[in-house]
N, C-alpha and C. Protein backbone atom coordinates (compact mmCIF):
# COMPACT_ATOMS: atom_id res chain seq x y z
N UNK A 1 -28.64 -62.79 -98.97
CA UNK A 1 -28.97 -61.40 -99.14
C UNK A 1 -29.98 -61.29 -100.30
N UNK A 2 -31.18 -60.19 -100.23
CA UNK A 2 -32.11 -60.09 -100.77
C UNK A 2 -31.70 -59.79 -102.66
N UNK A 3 -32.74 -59.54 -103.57
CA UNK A 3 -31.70 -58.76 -104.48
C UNK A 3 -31.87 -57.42 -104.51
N UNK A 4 -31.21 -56.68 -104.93
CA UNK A 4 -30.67 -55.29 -104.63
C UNK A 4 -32.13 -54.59 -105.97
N UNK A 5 -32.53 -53.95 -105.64
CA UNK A 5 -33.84 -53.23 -106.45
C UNK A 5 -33.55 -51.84 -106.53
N UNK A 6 -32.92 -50.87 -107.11
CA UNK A 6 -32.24 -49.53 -106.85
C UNK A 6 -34.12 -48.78 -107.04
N UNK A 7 -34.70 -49.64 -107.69
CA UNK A 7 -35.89 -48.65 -108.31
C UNK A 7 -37.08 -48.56 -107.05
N UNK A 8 -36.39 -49.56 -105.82
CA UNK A 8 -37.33 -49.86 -104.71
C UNK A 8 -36.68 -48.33 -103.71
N UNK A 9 -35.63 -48.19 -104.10
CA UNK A 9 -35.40 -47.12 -103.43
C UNK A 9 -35.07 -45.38 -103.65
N UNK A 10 -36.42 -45.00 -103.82
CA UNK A 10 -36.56 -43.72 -104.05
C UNK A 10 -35.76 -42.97 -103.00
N UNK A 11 -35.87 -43.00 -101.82
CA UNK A 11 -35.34 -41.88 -101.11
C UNK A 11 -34.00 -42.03 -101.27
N UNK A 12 -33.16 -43.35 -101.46
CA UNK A 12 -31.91 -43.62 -101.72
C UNK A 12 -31.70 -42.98 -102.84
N UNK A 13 -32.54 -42.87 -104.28
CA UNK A 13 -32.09 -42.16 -105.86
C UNK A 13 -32.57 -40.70 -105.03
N UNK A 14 -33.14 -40.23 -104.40
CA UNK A 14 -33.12 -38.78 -103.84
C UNK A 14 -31.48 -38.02 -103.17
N UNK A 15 -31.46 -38.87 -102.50
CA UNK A 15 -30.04 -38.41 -101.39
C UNK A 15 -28.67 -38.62 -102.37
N UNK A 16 -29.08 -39.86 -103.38
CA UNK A 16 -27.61 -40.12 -103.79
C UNK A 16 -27.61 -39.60 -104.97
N UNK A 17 -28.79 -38.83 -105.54
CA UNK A 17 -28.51 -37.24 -106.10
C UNK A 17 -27.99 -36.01 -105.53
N UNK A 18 -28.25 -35.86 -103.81
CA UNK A 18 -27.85 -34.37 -103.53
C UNK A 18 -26.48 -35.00 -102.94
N UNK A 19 -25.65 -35.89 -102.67
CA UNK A 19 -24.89 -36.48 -102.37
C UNK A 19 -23.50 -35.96 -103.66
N UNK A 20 -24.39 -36.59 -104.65
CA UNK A 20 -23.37 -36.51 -106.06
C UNK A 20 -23.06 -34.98 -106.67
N UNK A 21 -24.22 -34.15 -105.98
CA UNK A 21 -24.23 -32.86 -106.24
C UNK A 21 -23.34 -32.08 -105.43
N UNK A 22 -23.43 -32.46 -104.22
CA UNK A 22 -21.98 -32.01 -103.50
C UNK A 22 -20.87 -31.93 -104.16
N UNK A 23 -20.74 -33.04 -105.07
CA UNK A 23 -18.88 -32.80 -105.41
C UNK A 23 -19.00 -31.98 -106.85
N UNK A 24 -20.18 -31.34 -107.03
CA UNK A 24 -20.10 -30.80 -108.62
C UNK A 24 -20.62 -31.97 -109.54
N UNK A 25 -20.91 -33.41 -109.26
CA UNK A 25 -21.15 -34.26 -109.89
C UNK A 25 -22.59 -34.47 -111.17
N UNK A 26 -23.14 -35.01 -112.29
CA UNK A 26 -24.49 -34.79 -112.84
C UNK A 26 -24.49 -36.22 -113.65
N UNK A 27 -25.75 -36.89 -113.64
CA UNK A 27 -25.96 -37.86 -114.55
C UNK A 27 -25.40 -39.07 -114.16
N UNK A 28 -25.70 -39.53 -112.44
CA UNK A 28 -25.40 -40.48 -111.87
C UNK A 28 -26.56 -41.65 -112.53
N UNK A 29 -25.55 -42.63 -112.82
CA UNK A 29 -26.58 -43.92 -113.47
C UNK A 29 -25.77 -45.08 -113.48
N UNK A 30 -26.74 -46.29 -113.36
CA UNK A 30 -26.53 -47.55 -112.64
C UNK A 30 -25.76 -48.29 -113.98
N UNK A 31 -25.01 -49.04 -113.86
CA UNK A 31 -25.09 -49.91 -114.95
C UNK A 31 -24.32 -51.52 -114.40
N UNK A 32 -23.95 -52.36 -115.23
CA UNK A 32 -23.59 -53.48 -114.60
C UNK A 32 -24.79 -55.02 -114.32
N UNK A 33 -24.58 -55.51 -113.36
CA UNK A 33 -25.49 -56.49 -113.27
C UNK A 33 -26.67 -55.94 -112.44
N UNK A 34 -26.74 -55.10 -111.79
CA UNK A 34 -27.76 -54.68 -111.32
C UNK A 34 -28.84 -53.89 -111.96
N UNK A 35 -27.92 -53.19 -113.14
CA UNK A 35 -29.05 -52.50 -114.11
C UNK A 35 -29.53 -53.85 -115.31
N UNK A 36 -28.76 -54.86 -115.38
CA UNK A 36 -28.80 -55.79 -116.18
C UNK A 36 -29.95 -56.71 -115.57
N UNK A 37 -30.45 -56.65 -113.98
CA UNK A 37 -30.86 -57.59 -113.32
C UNK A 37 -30.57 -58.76 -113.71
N UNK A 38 -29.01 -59.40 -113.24
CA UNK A 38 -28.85 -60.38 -112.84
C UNK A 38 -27.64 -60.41 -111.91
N UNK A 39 -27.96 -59.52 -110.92
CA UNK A 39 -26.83 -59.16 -110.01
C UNK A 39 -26.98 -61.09 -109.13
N UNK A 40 -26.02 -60.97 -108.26
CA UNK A 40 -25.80 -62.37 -107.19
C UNK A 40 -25.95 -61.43 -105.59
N UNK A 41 -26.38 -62.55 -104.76
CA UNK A 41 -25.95 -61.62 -103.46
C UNK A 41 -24.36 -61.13 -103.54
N UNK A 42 -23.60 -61.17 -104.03
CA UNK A 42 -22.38 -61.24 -103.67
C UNK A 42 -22.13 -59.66 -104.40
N UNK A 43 -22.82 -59.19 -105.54
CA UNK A 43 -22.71 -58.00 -106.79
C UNK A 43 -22.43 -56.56 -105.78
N UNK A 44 -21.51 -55.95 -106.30
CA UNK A 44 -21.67 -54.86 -106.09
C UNK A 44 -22.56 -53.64 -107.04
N UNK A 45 -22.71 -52.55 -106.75
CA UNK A 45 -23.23 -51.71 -107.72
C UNK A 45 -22.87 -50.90 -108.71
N UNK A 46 -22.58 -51.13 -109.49
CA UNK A 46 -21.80 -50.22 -110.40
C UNK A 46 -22.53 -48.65 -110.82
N UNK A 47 -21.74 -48.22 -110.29
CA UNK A 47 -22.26 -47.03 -110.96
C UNK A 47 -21.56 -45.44 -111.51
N UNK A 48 -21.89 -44.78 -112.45
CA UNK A 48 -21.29 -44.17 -113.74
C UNK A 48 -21.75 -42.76 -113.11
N UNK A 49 -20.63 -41.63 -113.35
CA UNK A 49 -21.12 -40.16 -112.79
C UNK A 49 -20.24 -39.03 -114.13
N UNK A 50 -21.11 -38.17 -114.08
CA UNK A 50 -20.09 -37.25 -114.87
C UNK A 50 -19.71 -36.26 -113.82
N UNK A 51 -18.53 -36.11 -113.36
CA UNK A 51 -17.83 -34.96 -112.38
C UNK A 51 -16.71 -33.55 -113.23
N UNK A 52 -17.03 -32.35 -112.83
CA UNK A 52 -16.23 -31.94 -112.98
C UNK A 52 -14.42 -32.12 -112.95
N UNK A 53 -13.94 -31.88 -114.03
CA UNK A 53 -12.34 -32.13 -113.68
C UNK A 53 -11.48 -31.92 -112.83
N UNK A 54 -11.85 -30.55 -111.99
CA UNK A 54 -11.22 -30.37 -110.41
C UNK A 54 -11.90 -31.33 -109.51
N UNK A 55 -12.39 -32.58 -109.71
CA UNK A 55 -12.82 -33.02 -108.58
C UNK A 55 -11.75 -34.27 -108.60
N UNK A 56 -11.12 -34.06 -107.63
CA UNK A 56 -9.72 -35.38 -107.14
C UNK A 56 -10.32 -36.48 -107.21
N UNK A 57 -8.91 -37.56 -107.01
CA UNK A 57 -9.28 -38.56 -106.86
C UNK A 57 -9.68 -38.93 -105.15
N UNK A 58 -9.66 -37.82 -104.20
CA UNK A 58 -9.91 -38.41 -102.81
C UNK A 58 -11.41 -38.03 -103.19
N UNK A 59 -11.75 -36.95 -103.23
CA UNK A 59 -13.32 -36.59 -103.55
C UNK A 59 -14.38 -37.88 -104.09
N UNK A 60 -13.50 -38.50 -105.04
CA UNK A 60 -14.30 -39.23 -105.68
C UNK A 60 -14.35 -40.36 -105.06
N UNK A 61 -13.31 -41.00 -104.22
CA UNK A 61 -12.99 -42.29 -103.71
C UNK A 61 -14.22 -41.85 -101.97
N UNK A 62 -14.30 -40.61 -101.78
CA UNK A 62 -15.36 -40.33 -100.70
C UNK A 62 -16.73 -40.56 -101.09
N UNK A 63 -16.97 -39.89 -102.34
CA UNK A 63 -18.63 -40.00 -102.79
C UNK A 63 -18.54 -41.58 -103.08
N UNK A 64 -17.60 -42.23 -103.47
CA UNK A 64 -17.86 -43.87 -103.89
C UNK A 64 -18.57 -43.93 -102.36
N UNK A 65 -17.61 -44.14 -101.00
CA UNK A 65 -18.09 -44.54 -99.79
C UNK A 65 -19.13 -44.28 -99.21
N UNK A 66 -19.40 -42.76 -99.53
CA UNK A 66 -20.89 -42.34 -99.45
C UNK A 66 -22.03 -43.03 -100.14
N UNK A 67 -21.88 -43.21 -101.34
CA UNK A 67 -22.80 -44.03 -101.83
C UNK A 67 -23.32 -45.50 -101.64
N UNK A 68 -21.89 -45.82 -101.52
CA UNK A 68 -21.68 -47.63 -100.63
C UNK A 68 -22.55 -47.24 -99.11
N UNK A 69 -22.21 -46.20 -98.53
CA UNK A 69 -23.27 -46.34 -97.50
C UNK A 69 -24.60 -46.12 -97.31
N UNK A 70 -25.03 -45.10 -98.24
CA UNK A 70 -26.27 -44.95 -98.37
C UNK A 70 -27.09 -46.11 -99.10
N UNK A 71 -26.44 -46.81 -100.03
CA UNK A 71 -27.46 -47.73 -100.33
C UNK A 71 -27.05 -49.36 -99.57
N UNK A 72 -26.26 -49.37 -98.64
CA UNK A 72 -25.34 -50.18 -97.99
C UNK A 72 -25.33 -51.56 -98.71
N UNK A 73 -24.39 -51.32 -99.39
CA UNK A 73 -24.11 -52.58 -100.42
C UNK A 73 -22.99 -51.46 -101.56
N UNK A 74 -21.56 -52.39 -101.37
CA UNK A 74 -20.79 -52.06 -102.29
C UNK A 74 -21.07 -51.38 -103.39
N UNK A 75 -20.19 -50.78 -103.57
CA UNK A 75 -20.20 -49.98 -104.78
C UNK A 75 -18.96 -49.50 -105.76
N UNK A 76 -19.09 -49.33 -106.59
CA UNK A 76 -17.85 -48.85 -107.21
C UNK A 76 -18.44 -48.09 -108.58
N UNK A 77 -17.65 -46.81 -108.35
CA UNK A 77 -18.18 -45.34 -109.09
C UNK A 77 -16.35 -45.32 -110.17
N UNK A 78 -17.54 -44.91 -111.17
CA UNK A 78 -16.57 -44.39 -112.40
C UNK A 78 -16.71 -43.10 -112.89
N UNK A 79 -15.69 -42.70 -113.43
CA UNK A 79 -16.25 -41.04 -113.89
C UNK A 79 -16.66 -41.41 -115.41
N UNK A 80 -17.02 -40.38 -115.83
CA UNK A 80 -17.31 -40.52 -117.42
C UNK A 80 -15.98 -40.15 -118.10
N UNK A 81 -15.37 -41.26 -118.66
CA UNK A 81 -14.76 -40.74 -119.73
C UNK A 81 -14.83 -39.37 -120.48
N UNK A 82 -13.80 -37.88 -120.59
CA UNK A 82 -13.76 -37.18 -121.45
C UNK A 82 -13.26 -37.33 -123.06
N UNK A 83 -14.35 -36.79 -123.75
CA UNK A 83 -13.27 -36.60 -125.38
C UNK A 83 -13.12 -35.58 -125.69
C-alpha cells in the first residue's frame, strides 16, 4: 500500500470537514505517524476533533467510520480533552 498523503487529498480535507460539521464537531486535525510522516502501510490515521458534549459516544464511533471511509484507510478519532 502506497503512503497515505492527507495533503494529496483536498477534496477528502473538504468533505471530512462538512462530515465533522454534521455532528457539531470543529478543529479536525491529523496527528500520529501520518502527521509525523513515518506512517507503515499497515498505520492507521489518527485523528483529533473538538465535539460538542451532547455528542454520544455512537455519534462519534459513526463520524470515526465515516471518516475511515472517506479517506479509506483506518482511522481512529479522539475528542479533545475538556478542562
Amino acid at each position: 500500500m502506497p503512503r497515505f498523503n492527507l495533503a494529496l487529498h483536498t477534496d477528502a480535507r473538504h468533505d471530512a470537514g462538512a462530515r465533522r460539521s454534521r455532528y457539531g464537531g470543529s478543529n479536525l486535525r491529523v496527528f500520529g505517524s501520518v502527521a509525523a510522516r513515518a506512517e507503515t502501510p499497515e498505520s492507521d490515521v489518527d485523528l483529533l476533533v473538538d465535539l460538542p458534549e451532547r455528542v454520544g459516544l455512537f455519534q462519534v464511533a459513526q463520524l470515526q467510520l465515516d471518516l475511515a471511509d472517506l479517506l479509506s484507510r483506518a482511522s481512529k478519532l479522539s475528542r479533545e480533552a475538556r478542562r
